[in-house]
Protein backbone atom coordinates (compact mmCIF):
# COMPACT_ATOMS: atom_id res chain seq x y z
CA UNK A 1 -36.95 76.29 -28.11
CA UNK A 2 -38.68 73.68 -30.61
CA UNK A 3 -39.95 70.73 -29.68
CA UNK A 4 -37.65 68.48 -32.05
CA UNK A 5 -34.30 69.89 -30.29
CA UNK A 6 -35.96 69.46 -26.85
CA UNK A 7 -36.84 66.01 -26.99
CA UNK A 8 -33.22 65.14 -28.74
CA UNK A 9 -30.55 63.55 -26.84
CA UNK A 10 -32.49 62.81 -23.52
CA UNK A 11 -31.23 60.91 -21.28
CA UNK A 12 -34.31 59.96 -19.02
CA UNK A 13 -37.45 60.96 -18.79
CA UNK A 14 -40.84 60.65 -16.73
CA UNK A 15 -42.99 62.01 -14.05
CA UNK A 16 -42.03 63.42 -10.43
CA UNK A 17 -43.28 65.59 -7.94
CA UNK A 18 -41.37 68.77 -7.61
CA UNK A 19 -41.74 71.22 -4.58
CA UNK A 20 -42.60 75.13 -5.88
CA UNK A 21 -40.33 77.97 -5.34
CA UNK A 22 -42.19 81.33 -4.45
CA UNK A 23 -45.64 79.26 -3.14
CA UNK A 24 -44.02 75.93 -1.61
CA UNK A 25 -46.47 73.46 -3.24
CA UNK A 26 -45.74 70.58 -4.59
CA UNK A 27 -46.62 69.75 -7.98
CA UNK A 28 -46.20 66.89 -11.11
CA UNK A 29 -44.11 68.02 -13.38
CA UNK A 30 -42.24 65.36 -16.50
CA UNK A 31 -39.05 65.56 -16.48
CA UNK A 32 -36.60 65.69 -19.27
CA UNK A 33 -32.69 64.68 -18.17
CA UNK A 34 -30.12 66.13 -20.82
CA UNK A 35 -26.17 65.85 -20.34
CA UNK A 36 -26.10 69.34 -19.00
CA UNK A 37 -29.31 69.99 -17.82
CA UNK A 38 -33.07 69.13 -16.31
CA UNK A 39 -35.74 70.21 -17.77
CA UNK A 40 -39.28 70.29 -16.80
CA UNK A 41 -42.77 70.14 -18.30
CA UNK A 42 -46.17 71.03 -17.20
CA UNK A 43 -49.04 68.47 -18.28
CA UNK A 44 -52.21 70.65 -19.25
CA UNK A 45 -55.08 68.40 -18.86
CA UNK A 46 -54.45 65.05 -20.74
CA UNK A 47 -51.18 66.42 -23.07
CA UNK A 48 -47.73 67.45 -21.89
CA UNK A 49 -46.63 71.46 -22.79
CA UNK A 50 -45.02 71.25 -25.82
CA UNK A 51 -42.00 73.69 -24.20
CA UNK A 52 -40.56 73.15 -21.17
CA UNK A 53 -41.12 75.35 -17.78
CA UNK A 54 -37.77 75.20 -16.18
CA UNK A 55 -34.64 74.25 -16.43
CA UNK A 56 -31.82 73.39 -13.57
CA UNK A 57 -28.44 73.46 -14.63
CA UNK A 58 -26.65 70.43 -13.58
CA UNK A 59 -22.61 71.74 -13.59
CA UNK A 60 -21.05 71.61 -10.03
CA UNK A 61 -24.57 70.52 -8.78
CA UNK A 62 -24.52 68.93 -5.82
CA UNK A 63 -27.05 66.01 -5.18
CA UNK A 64 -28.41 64.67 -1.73
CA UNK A 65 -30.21 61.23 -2.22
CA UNK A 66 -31.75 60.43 0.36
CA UNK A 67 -33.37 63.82 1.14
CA UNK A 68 -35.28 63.19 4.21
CA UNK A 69 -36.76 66.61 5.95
CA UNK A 70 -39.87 66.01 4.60
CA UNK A 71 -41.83 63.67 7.30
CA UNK A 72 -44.39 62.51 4.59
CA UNK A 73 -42.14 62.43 2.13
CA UNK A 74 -39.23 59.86 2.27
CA UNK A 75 -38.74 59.66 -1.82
CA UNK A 76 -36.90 62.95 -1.97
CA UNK A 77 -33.78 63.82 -3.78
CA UNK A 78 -32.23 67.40 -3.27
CA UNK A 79 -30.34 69.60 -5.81
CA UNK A 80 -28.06 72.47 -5.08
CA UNK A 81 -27.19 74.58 -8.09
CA UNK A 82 -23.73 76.03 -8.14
CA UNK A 83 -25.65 79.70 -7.94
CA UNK A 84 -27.19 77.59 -4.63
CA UNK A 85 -30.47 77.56 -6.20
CA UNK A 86 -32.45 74.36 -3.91
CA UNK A 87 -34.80 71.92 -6.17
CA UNK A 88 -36.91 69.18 -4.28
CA UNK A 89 -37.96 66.25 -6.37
CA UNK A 90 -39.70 63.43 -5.36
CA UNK A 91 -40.12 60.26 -7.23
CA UNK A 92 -42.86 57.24 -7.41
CA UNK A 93 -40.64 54.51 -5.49
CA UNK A 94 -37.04 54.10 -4.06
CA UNK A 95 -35.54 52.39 -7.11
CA UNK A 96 -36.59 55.21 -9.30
CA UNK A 97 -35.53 57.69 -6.68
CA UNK A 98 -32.50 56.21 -6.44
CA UNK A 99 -31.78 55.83 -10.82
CA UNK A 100 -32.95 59.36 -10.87
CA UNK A 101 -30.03 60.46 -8.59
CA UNK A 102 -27.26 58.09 -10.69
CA UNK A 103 -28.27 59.29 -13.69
CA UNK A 104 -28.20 62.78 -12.82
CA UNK A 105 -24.64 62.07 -10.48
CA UNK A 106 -23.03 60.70 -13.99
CA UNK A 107 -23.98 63.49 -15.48
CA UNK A 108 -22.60 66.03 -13.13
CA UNK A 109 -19.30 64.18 -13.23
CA UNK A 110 -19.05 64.30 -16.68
CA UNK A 111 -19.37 67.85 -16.62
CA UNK A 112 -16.80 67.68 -14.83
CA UNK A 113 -13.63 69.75 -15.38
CA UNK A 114 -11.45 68.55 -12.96
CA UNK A 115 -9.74 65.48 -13.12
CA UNK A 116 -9.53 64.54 -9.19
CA UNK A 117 -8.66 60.76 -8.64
CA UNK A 118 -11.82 58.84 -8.06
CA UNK A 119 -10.76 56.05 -5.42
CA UNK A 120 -11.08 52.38 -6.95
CA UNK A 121 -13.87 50.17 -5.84
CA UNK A 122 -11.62 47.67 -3.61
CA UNK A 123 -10.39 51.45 -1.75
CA UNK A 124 -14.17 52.52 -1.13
CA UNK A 125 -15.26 48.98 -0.14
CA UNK A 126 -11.80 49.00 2.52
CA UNK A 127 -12.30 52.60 3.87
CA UNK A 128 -16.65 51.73 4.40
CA UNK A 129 -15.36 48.61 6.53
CA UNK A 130 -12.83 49.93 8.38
CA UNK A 131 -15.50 52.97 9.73
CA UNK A 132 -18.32 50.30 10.24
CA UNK A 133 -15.68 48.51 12.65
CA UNK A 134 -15.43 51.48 14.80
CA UNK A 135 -18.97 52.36 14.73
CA UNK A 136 -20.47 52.55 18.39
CA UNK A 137 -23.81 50.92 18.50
CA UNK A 138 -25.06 52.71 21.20
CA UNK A 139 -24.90 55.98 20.38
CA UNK A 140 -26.31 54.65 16.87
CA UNK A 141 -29.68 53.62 18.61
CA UNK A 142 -29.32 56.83 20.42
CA UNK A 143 -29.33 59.24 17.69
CA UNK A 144 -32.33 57.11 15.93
CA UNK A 145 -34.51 57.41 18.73
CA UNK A 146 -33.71 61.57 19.05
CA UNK A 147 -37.16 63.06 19.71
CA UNK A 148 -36.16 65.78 17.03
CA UNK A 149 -33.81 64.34 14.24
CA UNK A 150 -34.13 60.53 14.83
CA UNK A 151 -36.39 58.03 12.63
CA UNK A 152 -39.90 59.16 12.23
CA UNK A 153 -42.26 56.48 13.88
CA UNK A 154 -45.17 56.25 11.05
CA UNK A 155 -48.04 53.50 10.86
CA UNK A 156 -47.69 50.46 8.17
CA UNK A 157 -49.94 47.65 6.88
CA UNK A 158 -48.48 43.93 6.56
CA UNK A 159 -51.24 41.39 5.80
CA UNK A 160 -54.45 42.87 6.95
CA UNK A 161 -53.04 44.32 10.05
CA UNK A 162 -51.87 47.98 10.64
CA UNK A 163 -49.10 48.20 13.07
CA UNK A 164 -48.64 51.74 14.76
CA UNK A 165 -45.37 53.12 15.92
CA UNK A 166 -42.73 51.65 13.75
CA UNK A 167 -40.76 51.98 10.68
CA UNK A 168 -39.78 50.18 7.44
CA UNK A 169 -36.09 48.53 6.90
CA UNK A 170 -35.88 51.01 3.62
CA UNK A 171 -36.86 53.90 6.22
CA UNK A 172 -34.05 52.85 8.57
CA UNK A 173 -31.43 52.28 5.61
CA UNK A 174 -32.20 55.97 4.11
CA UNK A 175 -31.92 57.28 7.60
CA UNK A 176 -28.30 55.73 8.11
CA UNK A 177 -27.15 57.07 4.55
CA UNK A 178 -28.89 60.17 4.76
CA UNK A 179 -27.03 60.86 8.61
CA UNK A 180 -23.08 59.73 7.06
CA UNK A 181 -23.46 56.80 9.60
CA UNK A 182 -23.52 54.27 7.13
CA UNK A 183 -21.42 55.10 3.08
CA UNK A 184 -23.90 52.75 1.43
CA UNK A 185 -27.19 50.88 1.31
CA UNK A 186 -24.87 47.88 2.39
CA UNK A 187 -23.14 49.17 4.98
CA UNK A 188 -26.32 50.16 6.24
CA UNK A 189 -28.20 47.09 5.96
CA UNK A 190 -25.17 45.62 7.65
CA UNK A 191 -25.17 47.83 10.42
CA UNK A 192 -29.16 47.71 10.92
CA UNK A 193 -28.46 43.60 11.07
CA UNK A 194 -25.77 44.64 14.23
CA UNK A 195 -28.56 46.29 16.16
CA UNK A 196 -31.01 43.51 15.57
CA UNK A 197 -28.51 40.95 16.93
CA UNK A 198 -27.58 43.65 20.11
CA UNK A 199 -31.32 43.53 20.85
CA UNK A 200 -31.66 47.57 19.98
CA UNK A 201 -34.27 46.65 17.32
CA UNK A 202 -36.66 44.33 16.56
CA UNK A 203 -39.36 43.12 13.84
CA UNK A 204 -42.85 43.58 13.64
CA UNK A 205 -44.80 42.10 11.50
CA UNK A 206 -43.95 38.42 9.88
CA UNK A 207 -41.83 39.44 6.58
CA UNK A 208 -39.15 40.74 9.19
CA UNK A 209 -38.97 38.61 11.73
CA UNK A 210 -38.83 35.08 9.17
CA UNK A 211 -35.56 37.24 7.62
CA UNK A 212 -33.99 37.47 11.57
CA UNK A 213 -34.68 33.70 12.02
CA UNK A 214 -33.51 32.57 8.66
CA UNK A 215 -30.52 34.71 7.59
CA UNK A 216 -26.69 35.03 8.69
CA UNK A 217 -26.05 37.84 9.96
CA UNK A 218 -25.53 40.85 8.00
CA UNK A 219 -28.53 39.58 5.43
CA UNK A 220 -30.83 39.39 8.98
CA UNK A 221 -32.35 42.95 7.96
CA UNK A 222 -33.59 43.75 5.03
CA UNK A 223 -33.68 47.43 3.07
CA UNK A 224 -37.31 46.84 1.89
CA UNK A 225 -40.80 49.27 2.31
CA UNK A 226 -42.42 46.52 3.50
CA UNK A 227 -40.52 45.16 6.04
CA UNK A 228 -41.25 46.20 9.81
CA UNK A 229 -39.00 46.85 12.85
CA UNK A 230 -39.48 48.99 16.06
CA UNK A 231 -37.42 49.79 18.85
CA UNK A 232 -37.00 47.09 21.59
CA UNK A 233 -39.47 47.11 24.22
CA UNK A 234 -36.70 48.88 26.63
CA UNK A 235 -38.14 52.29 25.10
CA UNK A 236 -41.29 53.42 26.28
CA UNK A 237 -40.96 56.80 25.48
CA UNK A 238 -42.82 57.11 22.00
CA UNK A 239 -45.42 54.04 22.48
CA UNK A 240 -45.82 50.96 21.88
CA UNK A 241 -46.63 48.54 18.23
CA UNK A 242 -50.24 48.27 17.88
CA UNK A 243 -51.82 45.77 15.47
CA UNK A 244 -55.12 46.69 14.62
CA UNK A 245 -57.25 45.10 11.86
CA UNK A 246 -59.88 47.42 9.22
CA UNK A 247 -61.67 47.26 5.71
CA UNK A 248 -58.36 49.87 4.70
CA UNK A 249 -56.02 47.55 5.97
CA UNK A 250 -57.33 44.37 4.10
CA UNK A 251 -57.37 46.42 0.84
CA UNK A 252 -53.70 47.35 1.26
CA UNK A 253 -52.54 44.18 2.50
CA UNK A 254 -51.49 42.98 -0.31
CA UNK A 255 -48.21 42.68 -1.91
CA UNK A 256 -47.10 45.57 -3.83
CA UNK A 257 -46.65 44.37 -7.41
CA UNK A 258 -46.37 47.70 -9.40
CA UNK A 259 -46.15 51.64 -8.50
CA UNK A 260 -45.90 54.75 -10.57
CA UNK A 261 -47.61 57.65 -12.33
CA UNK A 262 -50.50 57.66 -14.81
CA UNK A 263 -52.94 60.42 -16.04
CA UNK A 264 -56.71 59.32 -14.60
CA UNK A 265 -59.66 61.01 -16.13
CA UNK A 266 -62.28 61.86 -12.96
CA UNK A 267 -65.75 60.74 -13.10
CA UNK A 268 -67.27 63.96 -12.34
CA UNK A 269 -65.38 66.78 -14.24
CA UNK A 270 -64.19 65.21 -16.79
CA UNK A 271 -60.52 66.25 -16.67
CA UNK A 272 -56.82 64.33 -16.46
CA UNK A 273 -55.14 64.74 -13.05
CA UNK A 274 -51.37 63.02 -12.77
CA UNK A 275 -51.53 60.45 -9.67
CA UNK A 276 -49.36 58.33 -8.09
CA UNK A 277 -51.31 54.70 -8.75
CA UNK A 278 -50.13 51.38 -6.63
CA UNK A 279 -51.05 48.05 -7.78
CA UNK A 280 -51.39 45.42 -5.15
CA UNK A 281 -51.90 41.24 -5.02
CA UNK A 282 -53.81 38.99 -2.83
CA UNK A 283 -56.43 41.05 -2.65
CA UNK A 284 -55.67 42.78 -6.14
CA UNK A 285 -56.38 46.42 -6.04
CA UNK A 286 -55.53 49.36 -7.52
CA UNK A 287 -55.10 52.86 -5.43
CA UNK A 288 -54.63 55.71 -6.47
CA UNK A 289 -52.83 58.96 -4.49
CA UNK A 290 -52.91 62.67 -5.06
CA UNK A 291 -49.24 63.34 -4.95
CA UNK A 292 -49.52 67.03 -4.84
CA UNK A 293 -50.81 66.09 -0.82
CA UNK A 294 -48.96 64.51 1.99
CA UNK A 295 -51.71 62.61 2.98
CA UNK A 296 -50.96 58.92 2.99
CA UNK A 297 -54.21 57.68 2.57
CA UNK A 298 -55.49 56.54 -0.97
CA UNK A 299 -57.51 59.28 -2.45
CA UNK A 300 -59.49 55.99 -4.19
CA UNK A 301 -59.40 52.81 -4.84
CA UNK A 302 -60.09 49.90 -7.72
CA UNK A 303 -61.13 46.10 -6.42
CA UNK A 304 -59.65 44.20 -9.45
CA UNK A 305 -61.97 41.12 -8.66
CA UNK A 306 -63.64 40.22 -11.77
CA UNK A 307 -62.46 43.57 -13.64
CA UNK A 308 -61.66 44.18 -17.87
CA UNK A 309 -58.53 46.04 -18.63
CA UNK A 310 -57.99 46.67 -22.29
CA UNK A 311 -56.07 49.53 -24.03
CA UNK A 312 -57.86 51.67 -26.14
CA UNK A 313 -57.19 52.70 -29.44
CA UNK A 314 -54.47 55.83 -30.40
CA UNK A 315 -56.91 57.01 -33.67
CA UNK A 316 -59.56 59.65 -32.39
CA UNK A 317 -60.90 60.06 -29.35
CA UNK A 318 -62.49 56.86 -27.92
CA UNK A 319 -66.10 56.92 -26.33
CA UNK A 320 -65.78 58.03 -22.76
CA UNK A 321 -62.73 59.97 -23.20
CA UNK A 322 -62.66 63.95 -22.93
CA UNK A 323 -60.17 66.60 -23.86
CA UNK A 324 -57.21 66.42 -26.10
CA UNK A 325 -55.16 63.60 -24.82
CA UNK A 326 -51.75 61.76 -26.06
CA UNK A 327 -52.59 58.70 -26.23
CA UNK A 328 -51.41 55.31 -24.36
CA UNK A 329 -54.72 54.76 -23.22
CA UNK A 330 -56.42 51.65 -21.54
CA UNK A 331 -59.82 51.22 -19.64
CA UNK A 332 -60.65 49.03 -16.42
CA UNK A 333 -64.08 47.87 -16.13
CA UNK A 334 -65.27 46.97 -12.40
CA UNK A 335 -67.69 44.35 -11.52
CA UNK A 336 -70.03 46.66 -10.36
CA UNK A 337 -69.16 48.28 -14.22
CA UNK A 338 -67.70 51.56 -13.02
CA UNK A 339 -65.47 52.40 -15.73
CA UNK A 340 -61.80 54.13 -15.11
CA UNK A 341 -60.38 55.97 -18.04
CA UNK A 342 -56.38 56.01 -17.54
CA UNK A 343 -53.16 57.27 -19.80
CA UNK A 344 -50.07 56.10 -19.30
CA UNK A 345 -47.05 58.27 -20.60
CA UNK A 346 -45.56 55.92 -23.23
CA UNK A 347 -46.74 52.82 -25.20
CA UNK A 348 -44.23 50.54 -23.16
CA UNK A 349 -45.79 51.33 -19.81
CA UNK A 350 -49.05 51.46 -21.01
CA UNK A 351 -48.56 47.50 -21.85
CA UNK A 352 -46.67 47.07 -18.57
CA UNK A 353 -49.57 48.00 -16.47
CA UNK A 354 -52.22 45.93 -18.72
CA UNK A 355 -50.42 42.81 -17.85
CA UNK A 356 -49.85 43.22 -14.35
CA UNK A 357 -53.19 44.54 -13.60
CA UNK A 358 -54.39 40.79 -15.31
CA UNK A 359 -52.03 39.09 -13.52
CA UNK A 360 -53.70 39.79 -10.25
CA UNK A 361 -57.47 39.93 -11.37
């Protein structure tokens, strides 16, 4: 298939992390959405394939969003084929995980043959209220805090300390979705604000605990990454919130201001690896993840004090720059003048990230 009737009538496009088939890897692939299908590209070195590598077929495919099996992985989305073929995607952020699941949900319905009645808004919103009524709180809590299929306790930064043993509000949201407990992100948020007020959670950390002194209830929790909450002190069983303080934990303090995927040239060989790049304020840095590991630990890092950040020009090669690249590239310049060489995937983005990396240096 050409390239011209490839890129034609796409939908959406852009970078996610897709688990293999035979060898069960997990991989950055750029994905192409189409009204019928999703196809996917490899990136060799610094240019995307100019023909696609696979394609899943998106009639009668059914879509789980959140996907949350993987314990290092909570940006998942699942797709079942209709020949009940599995695909594992994972995106750069919730909000993109969450637009790459409408857009390929609208999709599937409009490849739709059947014309079942869809219930109207004011039905859905009844039918989610009526079932929160009845929900039992207790046996809520209880299934959260099951050893084996409950929330997964992790370790999280707020402002220079690292608490141990708790979870994020966006964690606990996906969790309520992802179990049927809870129909939507609202529902859930209101439901997570019913166990706050029972005394089944609590915050950690100060973002959460100003939103339970300052909020009516049902806006008491919030469905954010950085928000903190733990299980009340009544269980023991899986340890206690630690607050510990390190050099790591300073450099991620800071407010996340941008996330996604760029191409970033490596200082020793000279090639283009896709990674997952966060962008933080107050202290600004930059860090940078290998998203083909679990590991939650930046594989580097870029202090923005005092940094340059230009983009570089589309004509040739500039100086610096190896391999065949497509463009959309821009240059940050360290203090200590350690030079990064990074390509973002379109013009747009590559702007985006130019001013919000000089907004925080």
């Amino acid at each position: 298939m050409g390239t011209e009737s490839e890129n034609s009538g796409i939908l959406k496009e852009g970078f996610m992390v897709k688990r293999g088939h035979v060898v069960q890897n997990w991989k950055v692939r750029w994905f192409a959405l189409k009204s019928d299908r999703l196809l996917y590209y490899k990136y060799e070195g610094g240019k995307r394939d100019s023909c696609h590598r696979g394609t899943i077929l998106l009639r009668n495919c059914k879509i789980t969003c959140p996907y949350l099996e993987y314990e290092n992985r909570p940006l998942v989305i699942k797709l079942e084929t209709n020949t009940s073929e599995e695909h594992f995607l994972e995106a750069c952020m919730r909000e993109e995980r969450d637009e790459w699941a409408a857009a390929i949900d609208a999709a599937v319905q409009k490849l739709s043959s059947s014309d079942a009645q869809v219930p109207a808004p004011s039905q859905i919103k009844a039918s989610s209220t009526l079932q929160l009524q009845n929900v039992n709180l207790s046996q809520v809590v209880d299934s959260m805090y099951d050893v084996h299929t409950g929330i997964r306790h992790c370790s999280h930064i707020e402002q220079g300390s690292s608490y141990s043993n708790c979870f994020s509000g966006s964690a606990v949201v996906d969790w309520l979705v992802f179990n049927k407990l809870a129909l939507s992100r609202v529902e859930a948020v209101t439901l997570a604000s019913a166990l706050l007020d029972e005394g089944s959670l609590r915050p950690v950390g100060i973002r959460s605990a100003d939103a339970l002194r300052n909020a009516a209830l049902g806006e008491q929790f919030l469905d954010d990454s950085t928000a903190l909450y733990s299980f009340s002190q009544s269980f023991q069983k899986r340890g206690s919130v630690k607050a510990e303080k390190s050099r790591t934990a300073v450099e991620l303090s800071g407010k996340v201001v941008k996330r996604g995927y760029l191409l970033k040239q490596g200082h020793k060989v000279k090639n283009w690896k896709v990674r997952l790049f966060v962008l933080r304020a107050e202290p600004g840095f930059l860090h940078y993840y290998d998203p083909s590991k679990d590991d939650v630990t930046p594989a580097g890092s870029v202090s923005l004090r005092g940094c340059l950040v230009s983009a570089l020009d589309d004509n040739g090669t500039p100086a610096g720059v190896k391999g065949k690249v497509q463009g959309n590239l821009f240059k940050i310049i360290t203090q200590m003048d350690t030079h990064y060489y990074i390509q973002a995937p379109t013009h747009e983005e590559r702007m985006d990230w130019i001013q919000a990396i000089r907004r925080v240096t």
